[in-house]
Protein backbone atom coordinates (compact mmCIF):
# COMPACT_ATOMS: atom_id res chain seq x y z
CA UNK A 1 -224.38 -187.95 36.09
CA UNK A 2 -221.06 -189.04 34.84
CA UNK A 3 -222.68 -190.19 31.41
CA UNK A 4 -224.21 -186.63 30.74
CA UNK A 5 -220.81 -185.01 32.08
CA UNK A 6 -219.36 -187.52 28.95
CA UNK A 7 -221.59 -186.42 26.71
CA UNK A 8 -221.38 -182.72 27.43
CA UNK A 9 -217.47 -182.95 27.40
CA UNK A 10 -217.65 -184.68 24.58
CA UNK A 11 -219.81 -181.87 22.60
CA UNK A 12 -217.77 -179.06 24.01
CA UNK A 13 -215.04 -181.03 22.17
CA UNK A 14 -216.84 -181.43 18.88
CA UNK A 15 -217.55 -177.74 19.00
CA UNK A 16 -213.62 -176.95 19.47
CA UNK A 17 -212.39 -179.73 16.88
CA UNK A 18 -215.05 -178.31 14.45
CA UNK A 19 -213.64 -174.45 15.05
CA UNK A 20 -210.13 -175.72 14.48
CA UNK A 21 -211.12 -177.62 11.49
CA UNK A 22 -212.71 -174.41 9.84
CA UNK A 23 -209.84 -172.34 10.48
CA UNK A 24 -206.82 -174.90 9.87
CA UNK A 25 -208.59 -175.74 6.60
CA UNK A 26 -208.65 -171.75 5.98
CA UNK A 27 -204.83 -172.08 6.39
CA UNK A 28 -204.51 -174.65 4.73
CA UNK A 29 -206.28 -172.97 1.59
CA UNK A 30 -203.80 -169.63 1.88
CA UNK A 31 -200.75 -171.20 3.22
CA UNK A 32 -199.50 -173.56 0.59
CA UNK A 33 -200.20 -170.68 -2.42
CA UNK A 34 -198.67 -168.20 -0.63
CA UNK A 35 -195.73 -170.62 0.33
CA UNK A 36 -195.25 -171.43 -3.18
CA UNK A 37 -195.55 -167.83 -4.55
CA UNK A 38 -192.51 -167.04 -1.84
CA UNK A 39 -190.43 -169.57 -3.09
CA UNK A 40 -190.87 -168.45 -6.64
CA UNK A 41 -192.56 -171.50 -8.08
CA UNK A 42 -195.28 -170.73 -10.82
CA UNK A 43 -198.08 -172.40 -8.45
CA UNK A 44 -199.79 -174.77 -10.14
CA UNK A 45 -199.08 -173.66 -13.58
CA UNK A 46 -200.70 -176.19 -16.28
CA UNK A 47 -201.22 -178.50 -13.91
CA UNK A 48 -204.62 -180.33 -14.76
CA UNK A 49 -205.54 -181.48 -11.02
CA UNK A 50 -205.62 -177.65 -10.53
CA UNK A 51 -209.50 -177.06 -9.97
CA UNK A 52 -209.34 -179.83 -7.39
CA UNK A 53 -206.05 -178.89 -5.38
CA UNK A 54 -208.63 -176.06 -3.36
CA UNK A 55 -210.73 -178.63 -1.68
CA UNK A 56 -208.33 -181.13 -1.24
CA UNK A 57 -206.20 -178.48 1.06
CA UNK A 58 -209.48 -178.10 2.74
CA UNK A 59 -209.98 -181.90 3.35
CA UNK A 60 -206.50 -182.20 4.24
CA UNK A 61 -206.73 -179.34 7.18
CA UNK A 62 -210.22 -180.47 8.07
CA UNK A 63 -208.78 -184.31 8.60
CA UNK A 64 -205.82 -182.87 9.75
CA UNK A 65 -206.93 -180.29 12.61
CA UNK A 66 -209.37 -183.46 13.72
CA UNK A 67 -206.27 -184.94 14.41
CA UNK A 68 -205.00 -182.18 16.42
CA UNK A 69 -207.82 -181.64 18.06
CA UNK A 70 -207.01 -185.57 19.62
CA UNK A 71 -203.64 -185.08 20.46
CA UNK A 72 -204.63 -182.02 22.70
CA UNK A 73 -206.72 -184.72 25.17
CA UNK A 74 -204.70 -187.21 26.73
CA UNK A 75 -207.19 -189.22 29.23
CA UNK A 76 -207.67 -192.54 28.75
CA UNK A 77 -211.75 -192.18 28.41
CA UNK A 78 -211.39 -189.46 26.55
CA UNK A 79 -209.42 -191.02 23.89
CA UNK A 80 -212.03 -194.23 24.20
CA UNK A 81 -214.69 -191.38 23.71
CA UNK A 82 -213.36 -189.94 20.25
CA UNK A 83 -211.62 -193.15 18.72
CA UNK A 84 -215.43 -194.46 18.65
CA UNK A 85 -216.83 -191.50 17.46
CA UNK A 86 -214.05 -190.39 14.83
CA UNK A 87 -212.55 -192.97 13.29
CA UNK A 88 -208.87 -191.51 11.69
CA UNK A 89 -207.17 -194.43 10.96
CA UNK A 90 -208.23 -198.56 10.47
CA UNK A 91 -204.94 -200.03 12.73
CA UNK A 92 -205.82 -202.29 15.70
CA UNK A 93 -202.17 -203.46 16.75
CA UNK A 94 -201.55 -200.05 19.00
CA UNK A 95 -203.42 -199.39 22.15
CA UNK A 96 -204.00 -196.15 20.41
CA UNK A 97 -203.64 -196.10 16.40
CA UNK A 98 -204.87 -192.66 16.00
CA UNK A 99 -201.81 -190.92 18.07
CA UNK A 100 -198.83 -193.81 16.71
CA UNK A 101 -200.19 -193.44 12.89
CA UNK A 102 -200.76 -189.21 12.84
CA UNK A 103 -197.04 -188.52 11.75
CA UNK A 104 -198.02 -190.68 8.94
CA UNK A 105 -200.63 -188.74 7.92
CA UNK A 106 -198.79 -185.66 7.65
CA UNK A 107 -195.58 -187.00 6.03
CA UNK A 108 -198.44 -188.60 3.59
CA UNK A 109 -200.14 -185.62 3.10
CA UNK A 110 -197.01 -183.26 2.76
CA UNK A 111 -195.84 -185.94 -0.36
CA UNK A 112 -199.35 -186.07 -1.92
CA UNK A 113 -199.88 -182.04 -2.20
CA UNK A 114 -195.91 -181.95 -3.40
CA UNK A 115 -196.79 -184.53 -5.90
CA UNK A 116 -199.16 -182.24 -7.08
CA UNK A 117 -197.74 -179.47 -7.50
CA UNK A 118 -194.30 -181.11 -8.02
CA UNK A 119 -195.15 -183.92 -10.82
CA UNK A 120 -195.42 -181.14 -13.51
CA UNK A 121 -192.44 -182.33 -15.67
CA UNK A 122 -194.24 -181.74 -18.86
CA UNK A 123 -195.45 -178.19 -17.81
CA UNK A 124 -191.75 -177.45 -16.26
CA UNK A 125 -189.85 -178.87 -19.04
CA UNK A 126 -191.52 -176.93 -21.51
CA UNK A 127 -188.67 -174.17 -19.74
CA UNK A 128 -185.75 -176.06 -20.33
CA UNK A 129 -182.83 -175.16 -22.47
CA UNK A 130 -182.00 -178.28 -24.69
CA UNK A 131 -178.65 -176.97 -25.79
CA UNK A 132 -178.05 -177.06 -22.01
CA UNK A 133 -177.79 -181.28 -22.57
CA UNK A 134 -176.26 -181.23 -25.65
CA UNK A 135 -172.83 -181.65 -24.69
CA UNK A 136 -169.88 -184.36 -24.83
CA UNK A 137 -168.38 -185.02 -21.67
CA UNK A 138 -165.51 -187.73 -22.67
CA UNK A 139 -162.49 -187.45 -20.68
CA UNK A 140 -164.60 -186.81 -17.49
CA UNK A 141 -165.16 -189.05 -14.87
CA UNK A 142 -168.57 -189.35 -12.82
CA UNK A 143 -169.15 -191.60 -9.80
CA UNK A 144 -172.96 -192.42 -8.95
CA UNK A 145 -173.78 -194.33 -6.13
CA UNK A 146 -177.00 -196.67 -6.01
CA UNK A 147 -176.58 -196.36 -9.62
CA UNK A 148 -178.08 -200.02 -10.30
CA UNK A 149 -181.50 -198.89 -10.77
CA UNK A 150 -184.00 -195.76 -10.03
CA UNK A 151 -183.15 -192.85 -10.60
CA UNK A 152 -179.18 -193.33 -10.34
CA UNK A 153 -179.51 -196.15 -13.28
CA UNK A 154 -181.11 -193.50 -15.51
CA UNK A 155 -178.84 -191.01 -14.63
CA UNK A 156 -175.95 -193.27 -15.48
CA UNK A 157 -177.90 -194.00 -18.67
CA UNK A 158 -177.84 -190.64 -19.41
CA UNK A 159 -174.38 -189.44 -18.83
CA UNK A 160 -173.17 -192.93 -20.96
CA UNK A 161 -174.68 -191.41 -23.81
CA UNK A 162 -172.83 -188.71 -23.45
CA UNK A 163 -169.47 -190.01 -23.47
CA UNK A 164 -168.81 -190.20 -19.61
CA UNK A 165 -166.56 -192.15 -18.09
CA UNK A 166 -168.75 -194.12 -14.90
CA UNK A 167 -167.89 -195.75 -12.06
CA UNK A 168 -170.75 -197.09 -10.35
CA UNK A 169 -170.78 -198.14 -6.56
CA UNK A 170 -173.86 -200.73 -5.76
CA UNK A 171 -173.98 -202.41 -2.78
CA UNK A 172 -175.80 -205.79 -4.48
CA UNK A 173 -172.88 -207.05 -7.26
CA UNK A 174 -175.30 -209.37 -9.38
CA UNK A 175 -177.99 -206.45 -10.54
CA UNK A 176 -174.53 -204.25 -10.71
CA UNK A 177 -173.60 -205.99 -13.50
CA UNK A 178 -176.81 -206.65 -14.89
CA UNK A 179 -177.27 -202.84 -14.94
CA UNK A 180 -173.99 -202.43 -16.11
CA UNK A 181 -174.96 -204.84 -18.67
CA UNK A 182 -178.08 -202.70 -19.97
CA UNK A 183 -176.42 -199.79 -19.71
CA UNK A 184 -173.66 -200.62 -21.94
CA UNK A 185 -175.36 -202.31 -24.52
CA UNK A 186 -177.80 -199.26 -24.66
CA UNK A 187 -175.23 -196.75 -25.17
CA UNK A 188 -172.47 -198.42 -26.34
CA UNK A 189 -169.99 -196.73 -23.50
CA UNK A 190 -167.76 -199.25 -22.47
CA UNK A 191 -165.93 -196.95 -19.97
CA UNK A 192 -168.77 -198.23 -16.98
CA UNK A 193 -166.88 -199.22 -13.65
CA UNK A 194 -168.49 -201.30 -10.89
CA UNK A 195 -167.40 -200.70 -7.33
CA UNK A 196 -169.26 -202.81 -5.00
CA UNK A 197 -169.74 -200.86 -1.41
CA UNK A 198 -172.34 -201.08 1.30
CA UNK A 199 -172.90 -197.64 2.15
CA UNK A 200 -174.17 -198.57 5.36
CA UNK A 201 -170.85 -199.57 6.11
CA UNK A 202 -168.85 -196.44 7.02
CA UNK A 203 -165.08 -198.04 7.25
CA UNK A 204 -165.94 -199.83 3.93
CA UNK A 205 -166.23 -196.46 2.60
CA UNK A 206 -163.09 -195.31 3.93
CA UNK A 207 -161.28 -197.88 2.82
CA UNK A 208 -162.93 -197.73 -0.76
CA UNK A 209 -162.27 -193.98 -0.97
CA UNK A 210 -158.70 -194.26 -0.12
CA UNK A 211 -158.35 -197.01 -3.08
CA UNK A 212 -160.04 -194.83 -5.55
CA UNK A 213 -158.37 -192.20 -4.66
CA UNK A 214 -155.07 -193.96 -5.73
CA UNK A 215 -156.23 -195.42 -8.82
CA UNK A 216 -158.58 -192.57 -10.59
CA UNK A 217 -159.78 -189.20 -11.22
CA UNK A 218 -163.20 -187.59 -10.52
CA UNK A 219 -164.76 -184.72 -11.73
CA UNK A 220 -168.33 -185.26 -10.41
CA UNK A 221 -169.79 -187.47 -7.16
CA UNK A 222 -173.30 -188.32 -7.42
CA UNK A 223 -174.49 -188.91 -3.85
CA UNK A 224 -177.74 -191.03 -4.71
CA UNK A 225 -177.61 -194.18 -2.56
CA UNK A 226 -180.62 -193.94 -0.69
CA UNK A 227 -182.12 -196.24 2.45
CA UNK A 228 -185.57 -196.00 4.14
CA UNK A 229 -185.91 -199.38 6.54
CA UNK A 230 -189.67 -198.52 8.62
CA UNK A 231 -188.16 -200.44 11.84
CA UNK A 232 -185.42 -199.09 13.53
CA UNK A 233 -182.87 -201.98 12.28
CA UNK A 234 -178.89 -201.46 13.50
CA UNK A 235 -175.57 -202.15 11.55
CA UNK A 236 -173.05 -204.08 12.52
CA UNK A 237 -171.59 -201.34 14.07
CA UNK A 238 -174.41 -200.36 16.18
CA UNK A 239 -175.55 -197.10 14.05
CA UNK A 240 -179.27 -196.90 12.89
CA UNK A 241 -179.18 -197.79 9.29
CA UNK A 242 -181.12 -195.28 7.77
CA UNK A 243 -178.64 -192.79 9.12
CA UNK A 244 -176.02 -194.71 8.25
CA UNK A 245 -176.46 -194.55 4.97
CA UNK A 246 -178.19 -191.47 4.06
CA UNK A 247 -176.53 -189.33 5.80
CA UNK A 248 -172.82 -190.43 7.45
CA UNK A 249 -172.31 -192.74 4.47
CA UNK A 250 -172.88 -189.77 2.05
CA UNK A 251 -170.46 -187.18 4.75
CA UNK A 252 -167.69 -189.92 4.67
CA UNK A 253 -167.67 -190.85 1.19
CA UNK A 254 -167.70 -187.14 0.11
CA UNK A 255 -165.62 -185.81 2.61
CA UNK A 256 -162.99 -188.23 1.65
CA UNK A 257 -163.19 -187.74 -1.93
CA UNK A 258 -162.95 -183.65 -1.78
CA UNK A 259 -159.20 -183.86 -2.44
CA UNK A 260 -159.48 -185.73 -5.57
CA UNK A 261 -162.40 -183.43 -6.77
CA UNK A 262 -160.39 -180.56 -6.13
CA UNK A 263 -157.50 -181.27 -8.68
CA UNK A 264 -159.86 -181.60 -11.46
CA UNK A 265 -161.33 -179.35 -13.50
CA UNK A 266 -165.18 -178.15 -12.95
CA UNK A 267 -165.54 -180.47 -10.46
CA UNK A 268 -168.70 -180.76 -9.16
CA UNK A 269 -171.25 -182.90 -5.99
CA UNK A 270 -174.89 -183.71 -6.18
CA UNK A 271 -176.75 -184.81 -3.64
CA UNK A 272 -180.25 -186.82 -4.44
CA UNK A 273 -182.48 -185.36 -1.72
CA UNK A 274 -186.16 -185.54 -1.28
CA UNK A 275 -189.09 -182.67 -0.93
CA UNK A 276 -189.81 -184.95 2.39
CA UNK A 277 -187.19 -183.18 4.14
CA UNK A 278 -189.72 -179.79 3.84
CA UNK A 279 -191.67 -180.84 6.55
CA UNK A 280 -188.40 -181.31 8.86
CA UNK A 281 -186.66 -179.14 11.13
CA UNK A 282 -182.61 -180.09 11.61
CA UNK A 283 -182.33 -181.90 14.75
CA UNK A 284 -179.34 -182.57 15.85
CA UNK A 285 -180.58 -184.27 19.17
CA UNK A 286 -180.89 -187.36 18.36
CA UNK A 287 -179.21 -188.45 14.98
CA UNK A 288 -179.45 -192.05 15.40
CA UNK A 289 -183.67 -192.10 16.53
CA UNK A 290 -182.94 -193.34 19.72
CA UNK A 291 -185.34 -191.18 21.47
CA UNK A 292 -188.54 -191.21 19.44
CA UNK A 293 -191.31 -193.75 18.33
CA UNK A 294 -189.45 -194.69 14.96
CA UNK A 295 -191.26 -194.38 11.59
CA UNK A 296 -188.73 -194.54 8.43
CA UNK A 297 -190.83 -192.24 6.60
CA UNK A 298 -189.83 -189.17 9.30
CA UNK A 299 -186.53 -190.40 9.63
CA UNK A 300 -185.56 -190.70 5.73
CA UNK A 301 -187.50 -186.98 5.99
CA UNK A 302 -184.79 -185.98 8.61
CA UNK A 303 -181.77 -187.16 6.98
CA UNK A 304 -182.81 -185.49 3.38
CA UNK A 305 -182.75 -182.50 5.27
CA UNK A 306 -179.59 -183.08 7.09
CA UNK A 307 -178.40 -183.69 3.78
CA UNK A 308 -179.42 -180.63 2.66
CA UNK A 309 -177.67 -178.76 5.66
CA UNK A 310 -174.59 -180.41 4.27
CA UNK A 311 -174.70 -179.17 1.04
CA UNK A 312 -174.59 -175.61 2.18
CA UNK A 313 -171.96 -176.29 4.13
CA UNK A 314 -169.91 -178.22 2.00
CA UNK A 315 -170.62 -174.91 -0.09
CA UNK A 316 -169.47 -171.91 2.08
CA UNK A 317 -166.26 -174.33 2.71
CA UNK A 318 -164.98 -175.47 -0.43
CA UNK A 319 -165.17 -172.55 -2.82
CA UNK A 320 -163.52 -174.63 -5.98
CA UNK A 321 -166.26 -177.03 -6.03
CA UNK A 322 -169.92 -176.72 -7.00
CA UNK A 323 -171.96 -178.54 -4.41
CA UNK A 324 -175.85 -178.89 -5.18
CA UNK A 325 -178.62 -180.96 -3.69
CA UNK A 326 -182.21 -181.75 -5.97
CA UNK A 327 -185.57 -183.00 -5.48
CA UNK A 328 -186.35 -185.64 -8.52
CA UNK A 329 -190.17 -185.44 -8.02
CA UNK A 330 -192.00 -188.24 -7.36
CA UNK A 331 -190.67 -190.63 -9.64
CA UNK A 332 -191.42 -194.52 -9.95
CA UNK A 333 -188.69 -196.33 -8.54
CA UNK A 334 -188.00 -199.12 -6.59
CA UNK A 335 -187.50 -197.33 -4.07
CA UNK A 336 -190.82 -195.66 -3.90
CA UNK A 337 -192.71 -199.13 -4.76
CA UNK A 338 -190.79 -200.95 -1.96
CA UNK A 339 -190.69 -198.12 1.06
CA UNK A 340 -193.92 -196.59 0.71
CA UNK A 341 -196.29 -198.95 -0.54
CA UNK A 342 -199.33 -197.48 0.33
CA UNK A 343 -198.46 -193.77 -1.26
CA UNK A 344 -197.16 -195.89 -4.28
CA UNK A 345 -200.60 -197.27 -4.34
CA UNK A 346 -202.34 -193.69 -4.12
CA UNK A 347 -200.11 -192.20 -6.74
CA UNK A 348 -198.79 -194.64 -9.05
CA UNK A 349 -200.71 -193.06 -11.94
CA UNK A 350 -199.43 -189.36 -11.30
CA UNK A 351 -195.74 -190.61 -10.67
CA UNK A 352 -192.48 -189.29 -13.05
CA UNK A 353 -190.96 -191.71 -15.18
CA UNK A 354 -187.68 -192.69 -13.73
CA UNK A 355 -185.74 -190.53 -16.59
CA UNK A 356 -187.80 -188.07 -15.85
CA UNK A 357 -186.56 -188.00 -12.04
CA UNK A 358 -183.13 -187.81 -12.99
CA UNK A 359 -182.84 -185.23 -15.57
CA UNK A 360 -182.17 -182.52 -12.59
CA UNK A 361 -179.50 -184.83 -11.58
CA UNK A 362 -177.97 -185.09 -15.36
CA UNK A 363 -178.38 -181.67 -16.13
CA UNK A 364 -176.51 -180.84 -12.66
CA UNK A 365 -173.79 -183.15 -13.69
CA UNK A 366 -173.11 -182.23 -16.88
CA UNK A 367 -174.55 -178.97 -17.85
CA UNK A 368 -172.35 -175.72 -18.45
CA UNK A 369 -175.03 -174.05 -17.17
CA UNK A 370 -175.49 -175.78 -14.03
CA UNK A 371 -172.31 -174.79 -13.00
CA UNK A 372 -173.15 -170.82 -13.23
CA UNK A 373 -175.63 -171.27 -10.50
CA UNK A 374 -174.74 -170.71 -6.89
CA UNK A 375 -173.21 -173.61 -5.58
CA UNK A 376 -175.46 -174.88 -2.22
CA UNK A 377 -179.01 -174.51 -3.55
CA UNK A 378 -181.55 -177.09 -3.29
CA UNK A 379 -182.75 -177.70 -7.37
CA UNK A 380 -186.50 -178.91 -8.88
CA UNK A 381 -186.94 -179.39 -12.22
CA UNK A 382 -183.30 -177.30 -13.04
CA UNK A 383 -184.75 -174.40 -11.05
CA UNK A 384 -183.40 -173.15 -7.69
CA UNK A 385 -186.07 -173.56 -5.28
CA UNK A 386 -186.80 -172.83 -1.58
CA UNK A 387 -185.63 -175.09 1.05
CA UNK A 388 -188.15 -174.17 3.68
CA UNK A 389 -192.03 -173.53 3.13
CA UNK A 390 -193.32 -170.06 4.47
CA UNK A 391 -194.16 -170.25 8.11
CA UNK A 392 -192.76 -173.97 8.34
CA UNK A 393 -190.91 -173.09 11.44
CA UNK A 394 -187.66 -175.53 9.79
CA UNK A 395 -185.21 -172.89 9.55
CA UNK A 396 -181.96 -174.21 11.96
CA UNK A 397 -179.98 -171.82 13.92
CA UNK A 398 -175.60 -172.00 12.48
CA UNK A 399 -174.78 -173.46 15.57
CA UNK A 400 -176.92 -176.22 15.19
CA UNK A 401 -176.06 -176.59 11.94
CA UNK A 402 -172.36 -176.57 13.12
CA UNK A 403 -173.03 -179.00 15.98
CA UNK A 404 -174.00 -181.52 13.14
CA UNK A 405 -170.88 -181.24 11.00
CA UNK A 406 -168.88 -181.56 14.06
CA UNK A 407 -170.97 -184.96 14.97
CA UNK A 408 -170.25 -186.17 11.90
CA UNK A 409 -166.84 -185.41 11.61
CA UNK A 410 -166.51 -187.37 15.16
CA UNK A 411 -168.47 -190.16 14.53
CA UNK A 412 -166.73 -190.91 10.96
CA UNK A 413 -163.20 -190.58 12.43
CA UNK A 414 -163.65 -193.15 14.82
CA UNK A 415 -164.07 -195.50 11.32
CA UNK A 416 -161.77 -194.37 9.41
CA UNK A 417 -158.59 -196.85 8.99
CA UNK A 418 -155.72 -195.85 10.90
C-alpha cells in the first residue's frame, strides 16, 4: 500500500515537473530575446553560436524547472524518491546536493547565456569610434586598483601608452613590481606608481587615502580590485572578506578620494562590475552573509550589484564628477581561472582576451566621448546598457538603496583614523 501510494505520488510529480518544464522552457525561449530587445542590445547580432542559443534556453529551463519542481517537496522520502530518479548534480558531501548546489546552477547558467550573447567583441567593436582612443592624456593622473594583472594590468597597459601618469595600488608588492616592470618596458612610461594596499583592509585604506591625498592629484579612480573567496573567510576585523573588499573597500577608498577628484579637471570613477550582479536583487539585510548558506559565486553577484547601486548614487550626489560602472565580458583572467574553475573549464575557448575586457574600462577613462554620456550608467562594450533584465524582479526600492549608503557610511567611520 505505501509502495503504490510512492509510486503514484511519485508520477503525479513527474507529470507536474514535466508541465513546468514545458512551460519554463517556453519562457525561457521568449524571455531572454525579449529582455535583450528592452534593453536595447542588438540580440545576438553576428554571433556564430546563434542557431544553437534556441535550444540551449530550452535545456536550460527544462533542467532548470526540474530543479524547481524539487525544491517545491521538502519530505525526507520524497527527496530520497527524486534524487534516485533525477540525478541534477554528481556531489555526495551534502545530505542533499541537489538543494545546496541549485544556486550554482543558476548563477552558472545566467554567466553561460551572458557569455553568449556578451562575448561578441568582434561583432560589437566593429561599432566603435577609433578616434574615440586616439588621444594623449599626459599631465593626467589615473589610479587603478588590482592593476597587477587581469583586466586592471591591461588597462594600465593601455592608458601607459597613452601618456598617463599611473599609480597602481596591489595588495601583493612582488608581482606589483613585476607588472610594473612589463608595463614600463612595454610602453616606455616611466610615470607608473606602486601603492601597496590590502583592500580588504578598510583603515589601511583610510590611512592610504589621506597620504595620497597630500602628496598627488587624480583625475580618474579605477575601482577594479576584485575578491571572490567560495567559503565565508573573515578579516581581521571580523567583516566577511568578499564584502570587504568589493564593496566597503571600493565605498571607502572612493568616498575618501572625492575631494581630490573634485579639484581636477574632467575628473572621472569607474567601477569594474560584473553581468553576475543581473541575477541579484539589492539586499541590504544581510551585507556581511551571515544569514545564508554561503556560496562566493552569489555573494561576488551581490556585491557587483551593490556596486552598481553605488554608482548611481555617487551620481545623483556629486554632479562635477562622471561616475560609471562596466561589465568587461567574460574575459580570461586570473581571476576567472582561479574563482570559477569549473565555468573556466566550460568556456575557456569562448572567453575575451584580457585587452579585450578592458577596453570599456580605457575608453571610460580616457575617452572625450565617454564623458558626454550620463554619468551613473552601467556600460558593455562602450554602450549604455540595462541594469536589470525584463521581469527579473531586481529593481530596489530608494529607501533600500538609501539604507545601504547609510550602512556603509557607518560601518567605514568606525575605521577611519581619528
Amino acid at each position: 500500500m505505501a509502495a503504490g501510494l510512492e509510486k503514484a505520488c511519485h508520477r503525479c510529480i513527474s507529470k507536474i515537473a514535466s508541465n513546468a518544464c514545458f512551460i519554463f522552457g517556453l519562457l525561457a525561449f521568449l524571455a531572454l530575446p525579449l529582455s535583450m530587445a528592452f534593453t536595447g542590445m542588438k540580440f545576438l547580432e553576428d554571433c556564430p553560436l546563434q542557431p544553437l542559443i534556441p535550444l540551449y534556453l530550452l535545456v536550460g529551463g527544462v533542467v532548470g524547472s526540474v530543479k524547481v519542481t524539487l525544491l517545491l517537496y521538502d519530505s525526507t522520502r520524497m527527496r530520497q524518491l527524486l534524487s534516485k530518479s533525477v540525478v541534477i548534480d554528481d556531489d555526495d558531501d551534502d545530505e542533499y546536493p541537489w538543494r545546496q548546489n541549485a544556486h550554482k546552477y543558476y548563477i552558472h547558467l545566467t554567466l553561460s547565456l551572458f557569455l553568449f550573447i556578451w562575448s561578441g567583441y568582434d561583432s560589437a567593436s566593429k561599432h566603435f569610434v577609433p578616434a574615440d582612443l586616439e588621444v594623449n592624456v599626459t599631465g593626467r593622473s589615473f589610479m587603478i586598483t588590482g592593476a597587477n594583472s587581469g583586466i586592471g594590468k591591461a588597462t594600465a597597459t593601455e592608458i601607459a601608452k597613452r601618456g598617463g601618469t599611473l599609480h597602481l595600488v596591489c595588495r601583493n608588492k612582488e608581482r606589483a613590481e613585476e607588472a610594473k616592470r612589463e608595463i614600463t618596458t612595454e610602453t616606455g612610461n616611466q610615470n607608473i606608481f606602486l601603492h601597496i594596499l590590502d583592500m580588504s583592509n578598510p583603515k589601511g585604506i583610510w590611512e592610504f587615502a589621506e597620504k595620497f591625498k597630500a602628496e598627488h592629484k587624480l583625475n580618474v579612480l579605477i575601482n577594479n580590485a576584485g575578491c571572490m573567496v567560495n567559503k565565508r573567510e573573515l578579516t581581521e576585523d571580523g567583516l566577511e572578506k568578499n564584502f570587504a573588499t568589493n564593496t566597503l573597500g571600493t565605498y571607502i577608498l572612493t568616498t575618501a578620494l572625492l575631494p581630490l577628484l573634485e579639484k581636477e579637471d574632467d575628473p572621472r570613477v569607474i567601477i569594474v562590475s560584473s553581468g553576475g550582479m543581473l541575477v541579484q536583487k539589492l539586499d541590504v539585510s544581510d551585507l556581511q552573509s551571515e544569514n545564508i548558506t554561503f556560496d562566493g559565486t552569489m555573494v561576488y553577484a551581490q556585491n557587483k550589484r551593490q556596486q552598481v547601486v553605488l554608482t548611481e548614487q555617487w551620481a545623483k550626489v556629486h554632479k562635477n564628477i562622471h561616475f560609471s560602472a562596466m561589465h568587461p565580458g567574460w574575459a580570461d583572467t586570473p581571476a576567472v581561472r582561479s574563482a570559477m574553475p569549473e565555468f573556466y573549464e566550460k568556456m575557456k575557448n569562448k572567453l575575451r582576451t584580457e585587452a579585450q575586457g578592458a577596453d570599456t574600462v580605457v575608453w571610460l577613462a580616457v575617452s572625450p566621448a565617454a564623458a558626454k554620456q550620463t554619468s551613473g550608467l552601467f556600460f558593455q562594450d562602450r554602450q549604455p546598457v540595462s541594469t536589470h533584465l525584463l521581469l527579473a524582479r531586481t529593481y530596489s526600492s530608494p529607501e533600500e538603496e538609501e539604507k545601504l549608503i547609510k550602512t556603509l557610511e557607518e560601518l567605514s567611520q568606525k575605521f577611519k583614523p581619528t
